[in-house]
Protein backbone atom coordinates (compact mmCIF):
# COMPACT_ATOMS: atom_id res chain seq x y z
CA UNK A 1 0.00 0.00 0.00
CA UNK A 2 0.96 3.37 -0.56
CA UNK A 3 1.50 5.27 2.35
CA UNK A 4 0.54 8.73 0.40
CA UNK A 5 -2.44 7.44 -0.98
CA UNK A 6 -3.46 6.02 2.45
CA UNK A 7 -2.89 9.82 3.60
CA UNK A 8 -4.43 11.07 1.45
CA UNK A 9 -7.62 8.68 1.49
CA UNK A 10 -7.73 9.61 5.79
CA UNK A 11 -7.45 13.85 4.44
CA UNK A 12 -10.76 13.38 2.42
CA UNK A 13 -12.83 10.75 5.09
CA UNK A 14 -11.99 13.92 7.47
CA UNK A 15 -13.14 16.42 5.02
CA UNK A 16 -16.02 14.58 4.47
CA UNK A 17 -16.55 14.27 8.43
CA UNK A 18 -16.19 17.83 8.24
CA UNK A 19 -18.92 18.95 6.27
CA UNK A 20 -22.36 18.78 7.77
CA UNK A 21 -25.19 17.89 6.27
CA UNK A 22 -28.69 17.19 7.43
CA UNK A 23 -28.80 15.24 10.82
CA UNK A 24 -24.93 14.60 10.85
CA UNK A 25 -22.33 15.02 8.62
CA UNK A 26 -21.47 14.14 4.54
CA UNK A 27 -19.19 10.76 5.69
CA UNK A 28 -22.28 9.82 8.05
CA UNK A 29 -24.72 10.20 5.26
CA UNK A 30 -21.87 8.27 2.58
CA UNK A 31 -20.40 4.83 2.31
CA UNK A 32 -16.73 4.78 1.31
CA UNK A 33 -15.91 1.20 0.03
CA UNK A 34 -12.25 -0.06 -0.70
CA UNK A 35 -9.60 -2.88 -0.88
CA UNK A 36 -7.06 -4.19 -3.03
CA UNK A 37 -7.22 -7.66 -5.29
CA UNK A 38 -4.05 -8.57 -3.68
CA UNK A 39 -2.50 -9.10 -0.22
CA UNK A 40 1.11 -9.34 -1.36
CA UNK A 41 1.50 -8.56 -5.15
CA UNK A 42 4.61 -9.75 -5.43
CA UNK A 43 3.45 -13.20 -5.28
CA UNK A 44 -0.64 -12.15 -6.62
CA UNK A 45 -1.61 -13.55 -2.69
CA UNK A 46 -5.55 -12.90 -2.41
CA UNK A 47 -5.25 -14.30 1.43
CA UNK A 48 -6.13 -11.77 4.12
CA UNK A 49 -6.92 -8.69 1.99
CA UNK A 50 -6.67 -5.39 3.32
CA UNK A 51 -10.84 -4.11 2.93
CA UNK A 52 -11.65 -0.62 4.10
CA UNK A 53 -15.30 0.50 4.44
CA UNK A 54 -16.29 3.38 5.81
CA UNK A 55 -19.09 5.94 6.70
CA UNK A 56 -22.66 5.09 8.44
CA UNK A 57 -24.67 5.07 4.97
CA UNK A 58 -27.50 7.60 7.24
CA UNK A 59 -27.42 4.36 9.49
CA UNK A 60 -27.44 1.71 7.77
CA UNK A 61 -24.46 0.62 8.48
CA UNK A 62 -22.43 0.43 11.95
CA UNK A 63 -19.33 2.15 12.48
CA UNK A 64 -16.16 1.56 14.81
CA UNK A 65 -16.21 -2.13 13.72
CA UNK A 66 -12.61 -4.23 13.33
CA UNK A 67 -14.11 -7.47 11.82
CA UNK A 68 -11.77 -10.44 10.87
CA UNK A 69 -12.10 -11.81 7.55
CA UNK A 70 -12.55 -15.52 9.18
CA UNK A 71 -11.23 -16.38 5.02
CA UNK A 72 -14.24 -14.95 2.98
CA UNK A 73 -14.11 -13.46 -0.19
CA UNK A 74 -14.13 -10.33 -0.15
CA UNK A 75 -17.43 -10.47 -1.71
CA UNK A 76 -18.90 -10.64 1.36
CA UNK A 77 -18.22 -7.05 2.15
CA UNK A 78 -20.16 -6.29 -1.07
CA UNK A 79 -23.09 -8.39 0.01
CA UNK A 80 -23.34 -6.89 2.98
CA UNK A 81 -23.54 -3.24 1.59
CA UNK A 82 -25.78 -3.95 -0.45
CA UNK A 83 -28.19 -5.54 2.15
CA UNK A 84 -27.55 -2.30 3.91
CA UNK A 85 -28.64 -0.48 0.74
CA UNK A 86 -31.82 -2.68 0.42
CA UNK A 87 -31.18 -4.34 -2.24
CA UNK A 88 -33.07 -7.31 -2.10
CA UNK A 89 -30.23 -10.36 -2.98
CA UNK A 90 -29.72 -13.77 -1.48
CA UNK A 91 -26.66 -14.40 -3.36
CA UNK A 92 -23.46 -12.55 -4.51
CA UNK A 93 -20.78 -13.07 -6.44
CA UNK A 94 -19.47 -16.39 -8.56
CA UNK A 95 -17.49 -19.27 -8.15
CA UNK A 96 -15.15 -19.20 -5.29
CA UNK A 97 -15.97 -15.73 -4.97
CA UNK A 98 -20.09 -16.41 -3.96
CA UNK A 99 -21.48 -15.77 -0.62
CA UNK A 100 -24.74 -16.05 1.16
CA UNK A 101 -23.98 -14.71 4.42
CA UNK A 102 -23.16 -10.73 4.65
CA UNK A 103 -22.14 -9.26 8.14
CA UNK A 104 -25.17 -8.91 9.64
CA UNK A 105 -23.16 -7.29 13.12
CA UNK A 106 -22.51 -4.56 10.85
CA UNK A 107 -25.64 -3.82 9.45
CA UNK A 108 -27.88 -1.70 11.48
């Protein structure tokens, strides 16, 4: 990862924080959603990926969360946003990469 893009991705999630709109602010109202298709490029690992979500998505989502990826895909993460969006899905993603079961401790 690089450490001025990670920097720079914290300066805008506190802009965002920053701003206010309605009830709370523009990162409470927002759902910032990102990870990388490799752990360790060097060797294309996909074991233990570094996922980054972040923002309340006005509540949908719980905040303040360190979950363990217990070896999912990372399509799990994507299933579970979009639960938290409402989209109405039992299953995401295909081939090693589908999931059934989102993280329902971090939807609220």
């Amino acid at each position: 990862t690089n450490f001025k893009t990670v920097k720079q991705s914290i300066k805008r999630l506190k802009e965002m924080d920053a701003i206010p709109e309605g009830d709370g602010t523009i990162l409470d109202h927002s759902l910032v959603f990102a990870f990388t298709d490799q752990s360790f490029a060097k060797i294309h690992a996909v074991d233990g990926l570094p996922i980054f979500v972040a923002g309340g998505a006005s509540g949908r989502m719980k905040s303040g969360f360190h979950v363990a990826g217990d070896s999912s895909p990372v399509s799990r993460v994507g299933l579970t946003i979009q639960k938290a969006m409402g989209v109405s899905l039992d299953v995401w993603g295909k081939g090693s990469m589908e999931i059934r079961q989102p993280y329902t401790d971090l939807l609220a």
